[in-house]
Each structure stands twice: as C-alpha cells, then as structure tokens.
C-alpha atoms as a PDB file:
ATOM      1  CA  UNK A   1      -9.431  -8.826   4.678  1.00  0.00           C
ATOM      2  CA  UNK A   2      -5.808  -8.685   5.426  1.00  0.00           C
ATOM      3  CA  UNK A   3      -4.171 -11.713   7.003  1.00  0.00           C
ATOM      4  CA  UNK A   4      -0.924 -12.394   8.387  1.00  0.00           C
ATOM      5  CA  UNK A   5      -1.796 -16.169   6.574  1.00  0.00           C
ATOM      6  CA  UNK A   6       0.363 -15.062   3.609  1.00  0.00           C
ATOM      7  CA  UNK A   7      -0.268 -16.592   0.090  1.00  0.00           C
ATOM      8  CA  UNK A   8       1.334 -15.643  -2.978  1.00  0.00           C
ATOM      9  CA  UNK A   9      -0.035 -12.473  -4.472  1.00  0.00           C
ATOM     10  CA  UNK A  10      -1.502 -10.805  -1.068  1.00  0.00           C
ATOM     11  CA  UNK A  11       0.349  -7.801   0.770  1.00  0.00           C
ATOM     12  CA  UNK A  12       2.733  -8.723   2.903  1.00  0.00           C
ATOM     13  CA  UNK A  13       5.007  -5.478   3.089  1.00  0.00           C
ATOM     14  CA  UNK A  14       4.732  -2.269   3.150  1.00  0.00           C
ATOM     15  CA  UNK A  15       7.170   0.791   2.951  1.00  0.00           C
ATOM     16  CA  UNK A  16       7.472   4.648   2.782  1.00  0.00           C
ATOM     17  CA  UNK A  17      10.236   6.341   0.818  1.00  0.00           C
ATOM     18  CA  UNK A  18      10.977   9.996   2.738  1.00  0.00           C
ATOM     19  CA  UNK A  19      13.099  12.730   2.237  1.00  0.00           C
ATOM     20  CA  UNK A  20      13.111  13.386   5.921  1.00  0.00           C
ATOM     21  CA  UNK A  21      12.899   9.661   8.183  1.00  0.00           C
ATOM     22  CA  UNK A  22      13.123  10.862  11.842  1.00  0.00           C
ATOM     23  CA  UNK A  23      10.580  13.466  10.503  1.00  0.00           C
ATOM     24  CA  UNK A  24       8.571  11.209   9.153  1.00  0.00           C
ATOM     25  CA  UNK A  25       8.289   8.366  12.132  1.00  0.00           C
ATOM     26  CA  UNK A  26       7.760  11.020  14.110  1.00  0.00           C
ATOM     27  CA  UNK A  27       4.589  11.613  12.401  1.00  0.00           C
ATOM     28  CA  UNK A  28       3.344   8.516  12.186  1.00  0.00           C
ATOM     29  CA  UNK A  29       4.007   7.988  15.917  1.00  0.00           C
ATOM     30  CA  UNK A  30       2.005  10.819  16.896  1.00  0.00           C
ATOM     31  CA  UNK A  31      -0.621   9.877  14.578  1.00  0.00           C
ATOM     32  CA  UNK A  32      -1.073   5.982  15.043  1.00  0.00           C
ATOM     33  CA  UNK A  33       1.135   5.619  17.929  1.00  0.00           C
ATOM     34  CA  UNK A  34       3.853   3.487  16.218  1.00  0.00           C
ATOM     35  CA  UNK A  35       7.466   2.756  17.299  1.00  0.00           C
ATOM     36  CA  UNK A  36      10.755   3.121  14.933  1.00  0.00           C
ATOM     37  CA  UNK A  37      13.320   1.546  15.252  1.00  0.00           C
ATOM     38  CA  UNK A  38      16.336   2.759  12.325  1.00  0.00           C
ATOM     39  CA  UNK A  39      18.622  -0.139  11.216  1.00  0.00           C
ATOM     40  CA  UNK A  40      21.633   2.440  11.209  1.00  0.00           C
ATOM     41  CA  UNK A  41      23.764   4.087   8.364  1.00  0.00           C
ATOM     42  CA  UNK A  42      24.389   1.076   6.836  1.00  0.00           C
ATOM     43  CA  UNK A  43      20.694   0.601   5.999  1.00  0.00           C
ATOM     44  CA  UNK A  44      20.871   4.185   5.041  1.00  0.00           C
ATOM     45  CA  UNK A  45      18.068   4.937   7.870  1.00  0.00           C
ATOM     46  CA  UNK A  46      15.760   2.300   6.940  1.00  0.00           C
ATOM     47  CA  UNK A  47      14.125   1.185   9.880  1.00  0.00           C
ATOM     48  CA  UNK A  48      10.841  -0.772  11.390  1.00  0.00           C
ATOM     49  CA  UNK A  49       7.499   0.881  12.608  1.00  0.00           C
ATOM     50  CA  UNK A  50       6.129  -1.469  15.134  1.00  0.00           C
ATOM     51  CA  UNK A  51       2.735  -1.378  17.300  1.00  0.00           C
ATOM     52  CA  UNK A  52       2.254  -3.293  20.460  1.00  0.00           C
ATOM     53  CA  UNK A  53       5.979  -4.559  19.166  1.00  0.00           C
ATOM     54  CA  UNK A  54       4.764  -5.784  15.617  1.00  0.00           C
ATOM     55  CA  UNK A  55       5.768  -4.850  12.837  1.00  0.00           C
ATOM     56  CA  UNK A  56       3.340  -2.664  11.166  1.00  0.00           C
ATOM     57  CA  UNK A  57       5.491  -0.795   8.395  1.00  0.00           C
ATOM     58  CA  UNK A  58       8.771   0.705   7.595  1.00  0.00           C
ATOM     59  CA  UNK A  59      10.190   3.633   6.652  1.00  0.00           C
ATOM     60  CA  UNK A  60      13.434   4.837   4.622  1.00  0.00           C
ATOM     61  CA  UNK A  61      15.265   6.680   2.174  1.00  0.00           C
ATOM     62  CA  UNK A  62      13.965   8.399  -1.078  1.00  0.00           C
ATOM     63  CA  UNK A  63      16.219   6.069  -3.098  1.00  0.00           C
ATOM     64  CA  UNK A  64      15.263   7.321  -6.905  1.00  0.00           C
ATOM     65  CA  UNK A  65      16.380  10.598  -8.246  1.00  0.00           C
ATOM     66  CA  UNK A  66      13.100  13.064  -8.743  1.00  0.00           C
ATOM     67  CA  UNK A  67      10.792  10.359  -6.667  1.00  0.00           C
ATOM     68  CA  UNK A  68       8.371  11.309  -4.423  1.00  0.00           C
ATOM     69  CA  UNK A  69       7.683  10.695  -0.810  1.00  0.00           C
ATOM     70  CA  UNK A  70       5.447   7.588  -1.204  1.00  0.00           C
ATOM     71  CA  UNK A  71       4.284   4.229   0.372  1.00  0.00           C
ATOM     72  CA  UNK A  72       5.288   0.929  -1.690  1.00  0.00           C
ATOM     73  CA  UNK A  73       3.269  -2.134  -1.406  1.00  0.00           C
ATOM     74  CA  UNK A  74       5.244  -5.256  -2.005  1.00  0.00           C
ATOM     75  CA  UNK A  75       2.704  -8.371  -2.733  1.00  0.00           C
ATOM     76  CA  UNK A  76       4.256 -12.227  -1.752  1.00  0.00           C
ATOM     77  CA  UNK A  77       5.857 -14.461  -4.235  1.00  0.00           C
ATOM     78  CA  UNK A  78       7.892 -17.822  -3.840  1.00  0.00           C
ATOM     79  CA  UNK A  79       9.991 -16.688  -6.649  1.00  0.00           C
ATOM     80  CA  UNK A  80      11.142 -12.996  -7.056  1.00  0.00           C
ATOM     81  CA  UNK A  81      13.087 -13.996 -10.404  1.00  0.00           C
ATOM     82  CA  UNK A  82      10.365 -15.608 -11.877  1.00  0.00           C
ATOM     83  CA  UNK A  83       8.493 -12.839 -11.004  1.00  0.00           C
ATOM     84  CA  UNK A  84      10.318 -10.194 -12.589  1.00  0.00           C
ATOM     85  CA  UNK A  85      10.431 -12.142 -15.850  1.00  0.00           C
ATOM     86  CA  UNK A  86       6.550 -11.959 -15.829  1.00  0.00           C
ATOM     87  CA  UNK A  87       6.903  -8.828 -15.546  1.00  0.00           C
ATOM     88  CA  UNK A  88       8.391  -8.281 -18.463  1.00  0.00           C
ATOM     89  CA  UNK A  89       7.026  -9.952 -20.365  1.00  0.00           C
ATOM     90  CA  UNK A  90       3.381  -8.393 -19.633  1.00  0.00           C
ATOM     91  CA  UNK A  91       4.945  -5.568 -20.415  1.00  0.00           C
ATOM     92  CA  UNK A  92       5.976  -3.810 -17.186  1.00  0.00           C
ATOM     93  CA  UNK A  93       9.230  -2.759 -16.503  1.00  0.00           C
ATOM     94  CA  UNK A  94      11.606  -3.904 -13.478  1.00  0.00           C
ATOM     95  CA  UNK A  95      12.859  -1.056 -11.719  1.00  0.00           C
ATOM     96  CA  UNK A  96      15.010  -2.653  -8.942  1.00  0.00           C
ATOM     97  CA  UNK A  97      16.077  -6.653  -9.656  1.00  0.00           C
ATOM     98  CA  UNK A  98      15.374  -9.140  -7.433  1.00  0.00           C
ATOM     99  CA  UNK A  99      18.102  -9.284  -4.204  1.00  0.00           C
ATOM    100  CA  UNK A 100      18.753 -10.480  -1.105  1.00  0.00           C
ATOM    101  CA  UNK A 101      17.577  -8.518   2.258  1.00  0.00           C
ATOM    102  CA  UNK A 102      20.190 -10.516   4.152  1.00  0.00           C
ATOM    103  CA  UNK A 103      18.482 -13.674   5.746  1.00  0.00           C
ATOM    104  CA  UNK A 104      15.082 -11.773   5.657  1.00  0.00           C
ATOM    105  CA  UNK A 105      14.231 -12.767   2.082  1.00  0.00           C
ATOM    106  CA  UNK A 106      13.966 -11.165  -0.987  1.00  0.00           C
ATOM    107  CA  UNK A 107      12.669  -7.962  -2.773  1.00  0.00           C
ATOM    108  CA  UNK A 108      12.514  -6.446  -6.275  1.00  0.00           C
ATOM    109  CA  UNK A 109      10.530  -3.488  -7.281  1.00  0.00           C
ATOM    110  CA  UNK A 110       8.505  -3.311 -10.729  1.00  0.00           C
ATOM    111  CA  UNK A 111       6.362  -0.504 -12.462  1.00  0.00           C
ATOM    112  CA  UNK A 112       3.032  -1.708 -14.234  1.00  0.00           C
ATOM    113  CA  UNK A 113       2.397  -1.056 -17.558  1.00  0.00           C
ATOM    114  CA  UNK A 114       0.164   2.090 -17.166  1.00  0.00           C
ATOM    115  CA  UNK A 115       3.182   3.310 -14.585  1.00  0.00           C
ATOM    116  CA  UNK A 116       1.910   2.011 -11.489  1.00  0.00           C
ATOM    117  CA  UNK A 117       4.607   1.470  -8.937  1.00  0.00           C
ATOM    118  CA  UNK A 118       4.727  -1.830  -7.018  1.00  0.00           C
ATOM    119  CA  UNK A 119       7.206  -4.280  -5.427  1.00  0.00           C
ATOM    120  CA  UNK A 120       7.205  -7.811  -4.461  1.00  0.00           C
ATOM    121  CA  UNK A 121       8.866  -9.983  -1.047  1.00  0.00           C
ATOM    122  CA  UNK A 122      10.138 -13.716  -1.443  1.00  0.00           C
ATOM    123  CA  UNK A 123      10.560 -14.863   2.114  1.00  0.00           C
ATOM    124  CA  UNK A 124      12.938 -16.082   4.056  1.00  0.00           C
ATOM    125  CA  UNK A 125      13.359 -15.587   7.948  1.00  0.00           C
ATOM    126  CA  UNK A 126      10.945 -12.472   7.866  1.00  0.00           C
ATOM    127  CA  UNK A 127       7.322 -13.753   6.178  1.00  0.00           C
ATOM    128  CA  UNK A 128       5.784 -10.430   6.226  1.00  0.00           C
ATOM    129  CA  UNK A 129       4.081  -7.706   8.502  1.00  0.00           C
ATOM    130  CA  UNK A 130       3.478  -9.009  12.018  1.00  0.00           C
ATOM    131  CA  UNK A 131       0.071  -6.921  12.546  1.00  0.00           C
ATOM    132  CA  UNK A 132      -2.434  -5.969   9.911  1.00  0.00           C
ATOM    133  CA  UNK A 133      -6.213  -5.490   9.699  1.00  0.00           C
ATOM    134  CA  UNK A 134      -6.612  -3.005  12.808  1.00  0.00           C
ATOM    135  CA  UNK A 135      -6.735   0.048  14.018  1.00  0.00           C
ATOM    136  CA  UNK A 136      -3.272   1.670  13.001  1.00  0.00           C
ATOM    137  CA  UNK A 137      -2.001  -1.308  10.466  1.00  0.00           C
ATOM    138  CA  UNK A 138      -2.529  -1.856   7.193  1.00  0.00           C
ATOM    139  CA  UNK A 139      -6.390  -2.909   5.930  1.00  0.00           C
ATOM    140  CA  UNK A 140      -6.428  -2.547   2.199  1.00  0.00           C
ATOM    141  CA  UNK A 141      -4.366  -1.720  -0.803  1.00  0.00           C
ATOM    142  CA  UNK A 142      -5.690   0.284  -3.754  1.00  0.00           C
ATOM    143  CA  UNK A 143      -4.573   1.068  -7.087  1.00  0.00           C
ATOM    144  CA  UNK A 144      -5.859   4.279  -8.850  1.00  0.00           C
ATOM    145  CA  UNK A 145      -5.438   3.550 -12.359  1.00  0.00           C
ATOM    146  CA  UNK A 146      -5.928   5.273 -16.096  1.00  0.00           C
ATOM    147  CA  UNK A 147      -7.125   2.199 -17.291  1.00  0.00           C
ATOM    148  CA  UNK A 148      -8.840  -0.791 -14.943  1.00  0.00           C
ATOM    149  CA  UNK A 149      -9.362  -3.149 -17.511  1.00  0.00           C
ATOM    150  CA  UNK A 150      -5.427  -3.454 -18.158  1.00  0.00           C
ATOM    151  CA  UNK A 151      -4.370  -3.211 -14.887  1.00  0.00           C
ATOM    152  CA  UNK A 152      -6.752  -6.353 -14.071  1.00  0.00           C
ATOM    153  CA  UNK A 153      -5.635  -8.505 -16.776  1.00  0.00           C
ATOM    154  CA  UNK A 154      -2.034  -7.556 -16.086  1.00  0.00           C
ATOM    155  CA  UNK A 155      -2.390  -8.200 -12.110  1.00  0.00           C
ATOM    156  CA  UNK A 156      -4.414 -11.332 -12.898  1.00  0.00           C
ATOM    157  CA  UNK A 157      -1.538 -12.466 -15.574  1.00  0.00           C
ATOM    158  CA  UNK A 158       0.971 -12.173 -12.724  1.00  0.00           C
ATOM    159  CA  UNK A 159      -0.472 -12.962  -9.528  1.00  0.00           C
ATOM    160  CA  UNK A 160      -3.620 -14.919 -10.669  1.00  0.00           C
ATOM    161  CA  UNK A 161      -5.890 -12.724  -9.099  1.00  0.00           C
ATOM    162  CA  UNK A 162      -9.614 -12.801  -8.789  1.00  0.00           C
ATOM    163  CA  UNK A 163     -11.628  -9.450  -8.984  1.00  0.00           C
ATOM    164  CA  UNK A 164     -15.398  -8.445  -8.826  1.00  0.00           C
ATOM    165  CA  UNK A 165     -16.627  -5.362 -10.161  1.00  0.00           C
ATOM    166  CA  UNK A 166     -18.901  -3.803  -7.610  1.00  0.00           C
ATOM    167  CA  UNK A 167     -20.806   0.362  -7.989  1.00  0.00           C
ATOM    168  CA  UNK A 168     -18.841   3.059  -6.683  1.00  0.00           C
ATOM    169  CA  UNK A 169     -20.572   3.470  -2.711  1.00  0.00           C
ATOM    170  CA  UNK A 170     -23.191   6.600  -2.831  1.00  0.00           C
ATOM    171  CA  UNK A 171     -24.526   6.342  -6.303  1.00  0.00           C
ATOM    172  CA  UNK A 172     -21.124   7.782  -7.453  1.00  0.00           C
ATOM    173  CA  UNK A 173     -21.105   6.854 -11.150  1.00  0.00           C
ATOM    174  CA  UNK A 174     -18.297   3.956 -11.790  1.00  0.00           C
ATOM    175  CA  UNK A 175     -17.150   0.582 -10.720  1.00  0.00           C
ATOM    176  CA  UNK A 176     -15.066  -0.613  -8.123  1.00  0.00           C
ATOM    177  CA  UNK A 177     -12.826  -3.982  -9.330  1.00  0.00           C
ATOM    178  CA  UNK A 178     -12.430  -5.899  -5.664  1.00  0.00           C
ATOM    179  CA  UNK A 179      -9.423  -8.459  -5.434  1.00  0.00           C
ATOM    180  CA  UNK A 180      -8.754 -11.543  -3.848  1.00  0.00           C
ATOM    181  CA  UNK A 181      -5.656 -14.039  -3.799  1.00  0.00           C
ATOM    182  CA  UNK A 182      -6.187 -16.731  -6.857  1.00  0.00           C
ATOM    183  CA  UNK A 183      -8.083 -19.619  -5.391  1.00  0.00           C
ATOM    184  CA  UNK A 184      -9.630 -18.075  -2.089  1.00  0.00           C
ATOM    185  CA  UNK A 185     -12.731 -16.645  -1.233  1.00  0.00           C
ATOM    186  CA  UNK A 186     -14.088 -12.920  -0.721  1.00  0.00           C
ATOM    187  CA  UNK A 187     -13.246 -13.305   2.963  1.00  0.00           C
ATOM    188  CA  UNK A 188      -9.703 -12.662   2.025  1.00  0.00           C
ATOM    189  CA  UNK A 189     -10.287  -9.966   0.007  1.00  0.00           C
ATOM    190  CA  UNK A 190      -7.263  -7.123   0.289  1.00  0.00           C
ATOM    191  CA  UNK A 191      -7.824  -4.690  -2.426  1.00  0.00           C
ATOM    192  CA  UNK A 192      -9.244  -2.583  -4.929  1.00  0.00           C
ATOM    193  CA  UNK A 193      -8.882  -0.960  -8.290  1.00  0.00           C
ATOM    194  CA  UNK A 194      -9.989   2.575  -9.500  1.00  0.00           C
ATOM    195  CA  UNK A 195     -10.198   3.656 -12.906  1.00  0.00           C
ATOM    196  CA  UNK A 196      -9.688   7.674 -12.542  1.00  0.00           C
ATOM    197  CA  UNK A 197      -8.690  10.037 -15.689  1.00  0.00           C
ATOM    198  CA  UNK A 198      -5.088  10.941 -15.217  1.00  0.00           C
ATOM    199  CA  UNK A 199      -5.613  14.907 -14.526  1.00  0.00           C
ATOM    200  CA  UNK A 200      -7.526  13.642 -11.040  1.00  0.00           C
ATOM    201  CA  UNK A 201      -4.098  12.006 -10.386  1.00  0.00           C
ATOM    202  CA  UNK A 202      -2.161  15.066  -9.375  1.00  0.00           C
ATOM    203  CA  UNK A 203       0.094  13.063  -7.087  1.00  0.00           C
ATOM    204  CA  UNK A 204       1.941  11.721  -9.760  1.00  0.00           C
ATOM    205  CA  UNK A 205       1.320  14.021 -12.527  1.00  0.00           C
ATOM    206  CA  UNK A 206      -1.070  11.896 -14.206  1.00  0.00           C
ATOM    207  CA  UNK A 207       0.623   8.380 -13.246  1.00  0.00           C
ATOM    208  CA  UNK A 208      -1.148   5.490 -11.789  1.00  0.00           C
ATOM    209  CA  UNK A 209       0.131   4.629  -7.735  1.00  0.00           C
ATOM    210  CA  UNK A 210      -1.334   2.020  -5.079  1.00  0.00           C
ATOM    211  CA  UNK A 211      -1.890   3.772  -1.783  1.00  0.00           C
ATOM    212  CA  UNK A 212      -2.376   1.689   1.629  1.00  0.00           C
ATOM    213  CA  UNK A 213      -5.683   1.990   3.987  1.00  0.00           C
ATOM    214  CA  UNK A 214      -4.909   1.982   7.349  1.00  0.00           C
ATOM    215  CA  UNK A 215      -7.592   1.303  10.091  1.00  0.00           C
ATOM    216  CA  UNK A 216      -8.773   3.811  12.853  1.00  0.00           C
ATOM    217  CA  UNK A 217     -10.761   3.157  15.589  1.00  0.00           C
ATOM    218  CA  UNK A 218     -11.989   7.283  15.494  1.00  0.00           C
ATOM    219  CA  UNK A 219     -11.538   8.122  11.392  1.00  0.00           C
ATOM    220  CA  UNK A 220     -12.569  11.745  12.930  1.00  0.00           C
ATOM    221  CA  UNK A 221     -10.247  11.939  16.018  1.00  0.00           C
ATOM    222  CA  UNK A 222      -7.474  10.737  13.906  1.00  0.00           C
ATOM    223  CA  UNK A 223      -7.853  12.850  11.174  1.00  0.00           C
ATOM    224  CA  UNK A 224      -7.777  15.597  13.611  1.00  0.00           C
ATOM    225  CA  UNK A 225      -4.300  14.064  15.087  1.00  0.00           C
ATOM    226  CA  UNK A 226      -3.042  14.029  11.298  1.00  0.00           C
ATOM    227  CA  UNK A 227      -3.487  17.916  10.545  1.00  0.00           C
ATOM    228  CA  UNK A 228      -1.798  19.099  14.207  1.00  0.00           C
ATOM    229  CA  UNK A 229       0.963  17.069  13.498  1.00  0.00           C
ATOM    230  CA  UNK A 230       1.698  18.711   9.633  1.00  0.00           C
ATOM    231  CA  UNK A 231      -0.361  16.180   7.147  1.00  0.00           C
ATOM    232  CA  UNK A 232      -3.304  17.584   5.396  1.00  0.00           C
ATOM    233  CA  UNK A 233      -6.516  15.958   3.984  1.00  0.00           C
ATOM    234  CA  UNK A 234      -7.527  15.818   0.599  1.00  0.00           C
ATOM    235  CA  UNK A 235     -11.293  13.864   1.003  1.00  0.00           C
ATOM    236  CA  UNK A 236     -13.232  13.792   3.802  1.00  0.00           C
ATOM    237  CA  UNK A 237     -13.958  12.631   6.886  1.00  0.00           C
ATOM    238  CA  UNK A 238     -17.099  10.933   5.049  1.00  0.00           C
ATOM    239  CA  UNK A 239     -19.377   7.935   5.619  1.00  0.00           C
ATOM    240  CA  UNK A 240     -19.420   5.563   2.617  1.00  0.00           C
ATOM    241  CA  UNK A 241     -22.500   3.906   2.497  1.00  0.00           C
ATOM    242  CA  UNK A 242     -21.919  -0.146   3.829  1.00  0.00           C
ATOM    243  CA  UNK A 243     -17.696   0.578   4.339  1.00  0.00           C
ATOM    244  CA  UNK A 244     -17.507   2.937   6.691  1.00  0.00           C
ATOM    245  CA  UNK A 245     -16.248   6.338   7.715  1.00  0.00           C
ATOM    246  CA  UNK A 246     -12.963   7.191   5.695  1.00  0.00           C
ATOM    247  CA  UNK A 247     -10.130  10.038   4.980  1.00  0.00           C
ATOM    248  CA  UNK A 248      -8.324  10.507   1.793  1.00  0.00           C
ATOM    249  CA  UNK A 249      -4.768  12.004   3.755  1.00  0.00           C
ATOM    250  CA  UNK A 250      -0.982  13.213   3.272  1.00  0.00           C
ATOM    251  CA  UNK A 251       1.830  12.874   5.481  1.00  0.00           C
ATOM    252  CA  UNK A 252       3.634  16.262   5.759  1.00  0.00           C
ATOM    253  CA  UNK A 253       6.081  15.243   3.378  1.00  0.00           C
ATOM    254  CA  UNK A 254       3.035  14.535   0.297  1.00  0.00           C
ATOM    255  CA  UNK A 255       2.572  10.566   1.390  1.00  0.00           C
ATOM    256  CA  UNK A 256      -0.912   9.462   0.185  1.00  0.00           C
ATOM    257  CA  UNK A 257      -3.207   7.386   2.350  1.00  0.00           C
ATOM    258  CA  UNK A 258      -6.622   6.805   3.556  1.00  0.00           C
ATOM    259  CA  UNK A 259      -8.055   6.187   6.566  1.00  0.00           C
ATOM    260  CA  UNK A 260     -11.248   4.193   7.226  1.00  0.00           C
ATOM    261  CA  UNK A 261     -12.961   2.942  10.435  1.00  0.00           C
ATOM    262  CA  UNK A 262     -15.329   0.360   8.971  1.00  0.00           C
ATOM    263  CA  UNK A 263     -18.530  -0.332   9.369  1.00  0.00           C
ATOM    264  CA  UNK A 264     -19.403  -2.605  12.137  1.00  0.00           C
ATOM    265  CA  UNK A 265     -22.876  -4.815  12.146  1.00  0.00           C
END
C-alpha cells in the first residue's frame, strides 16, 4: 500500500499536465470531490487538489510542445542530482534537470529507456502528498511497458526496488511484476508493471506511460459520475478476481487512470 511514511523510491507526488486547468479541476471535483486551489500566473496555473484539506494531487500546464494531457508520478529521492546521473547512465534520458520548487524541495523529470515518462521529488518543506490510499487519492502506480524485464532491472538499478511476478487476475494469460520500496515488505507494496505490445498502447502511440489508481468507495457510481461530467471509459466496470472492482478511465481531456474499489475481507 501507499503510505504517507515516505522512503526513497515510493510515490510521493503526483501531477496532471492539461491543456485546459479550470476545466480540468473542475472535473476532478465533480468526480472525487476535490478542491483546487491555482498558485497564480506566476506558477503558470499550477495549483493543489486537496480532499478533506490534503493534498491529494495537482494540476497544471501542458509544458512540452506536442505532449499530451497526462498524470506524472514523481517517486522520492534524497538526491535529485544523483538521481539524474543514474539515469543516464542506465540509459534513460533526463528531460527536465533537477531544480528548486522554492522551499518545497526539488523535482526533475526523466524518460525510461523504453520511453516511459517519470519524475522524481527531493524534499524539503513539502515531503509529499498529505492523503493517499483512500477513496479519491492515490492507491497504486502502474507502468504499461513494451518490455518488463528492462523496465525491472532499470527501476531496480535506480531505486533498488523489489518486484514479484504474480498471474494476470482471471486466468488472463501473462504476469504481473508487483513492487515494493528496497528493503521493506509486501505490506508496502505501491505498484505494478505490465508488459503489453506497443499497438495496445494507443495513448502514446506505442510508448510506454505509468498511470495512477485512485480509490473509490462505489467503482460503479463513480464511473457513472466520470462519463456525465465528459471522461469516457476504456475497461470496465469489472471485478478482478482477489483485487477488486476496477475502471480503466479518461479525463475529458485524454488523462488515463483507473479506478478500483478493492476487495475487502
């Protein structure tokens, strides 16, 4: 699970790139009943998506020319340079160096080496999300990926993580790779990687992306709140055997992410 305990290599961020911000909070308002708050011009519209007043998320600008509306998970590190220089030299790529967020901390932004898009948060005053693992906040990350066995070793290189290879729920043919922070146990799992042939990764034309899971109390009463306010579903709702019920969903503006009210017992 998600914790708000943040070690190195867990989420501790999360972000969504639109073309449209007021737009886009107010869907995510309607849908999980979140709160934005914009930072002003000077932030270029960046603002804060709280619940119950935590922070849950944020949302800003589209900031790359040709990118796509999409949600950025950043993972924690205690050194954002040293980061970035292991990310080189695994053979990703840096796409934003690291920088100071004021007193907050710091960010940089990398792309894997099959093309998946991540980023990464050194703190300072601000240590991460303020609610996670619940209805409305994040639960999960997950990667879809041309090619698992790379994206393990190159994850594992950099962050140390752990991952178990578990079947695909429902006799679906395939393996699941599970992850959890180097050194703790499968209680703190946060993740999961997908190996999927690039022409079932429309998204991104073929590219690799992570994708957050957000709780719901009512997968099925939510999904219904996500299509009257403009987003669409691409899977689902269905019942995965021992997870629980779960949406594969778009934000009106193409934003990927997936919806699952676990299973309880």
């Amino acid at each position: 699970m998600i914790t708000t305990d943040f070690v190195p290599g867990s989420p501790c961020w999360l972000d969504l790139g639109a073309p449209d911000i007021a737009a886009t909070a107010a869907f995510y308002s309607a849908v999980f009943g979140w709160e934005f708050r914009s930072y002003g011009p000077d932030a270029g519209g960046y603002g804060l998506c709280t619940l119950d007043g935590r922070s849950v998320a944020a949302i800003g600008p589209l900031t790359e020319e040709g990118a796509r509306s999409a949600w950025t998970a950043y993972f924690g590190t205690p050194d954002a340079e040293a980061t970035a220089q292991a990310v080189e030299r695994l053979g990703g790529t840096v796409r934003l160096a690291p920088g100071d967020v004021g007193d907050a901390g710091r960010l940089a932004q990398f792309t894997d080496p099959q093309g998946g898009q991540f980023a990464v948060w050194q703190p300072g005053k601000v240590r991460g999300l303020e609610a996670v693992d619940e209805p409305g906040a994040l639960s999960w990350t997950e990667l879809y990926t041309t090619d698992a066995a790379a994206a393990k070793e190159f994850y594992g290189s950099l962050f140390g993580w752990q991952t178990q290879d578990v079947p695909l729920p429902g006799g679906i043919e395939g393996t699941y790779s599970l992850i959890t922070p180097a050194g703790l146990g499968q209680e703190r799992m946060h993740g999961g990687i997908m190996q999927l042939a690039a022409e079932h990764l429309t998204l991104t034309g073929g590219r690799p992306y992570w994708h957050p899971v957000f709780g719901s109390a009512d997968c099925d009463a939510t999904v219904a709140r996500i299509t009257e306010h403009g987003g669409s579903v691409q899977m689902g709702p269905e019942t995965a055997e021992g997870i629980g019920r779960m949406a594969v969903c778009l934000d009106p503006f193409g934003a990927d992410f997936v919806l699952l009210t676990p299973t309880t017992g």
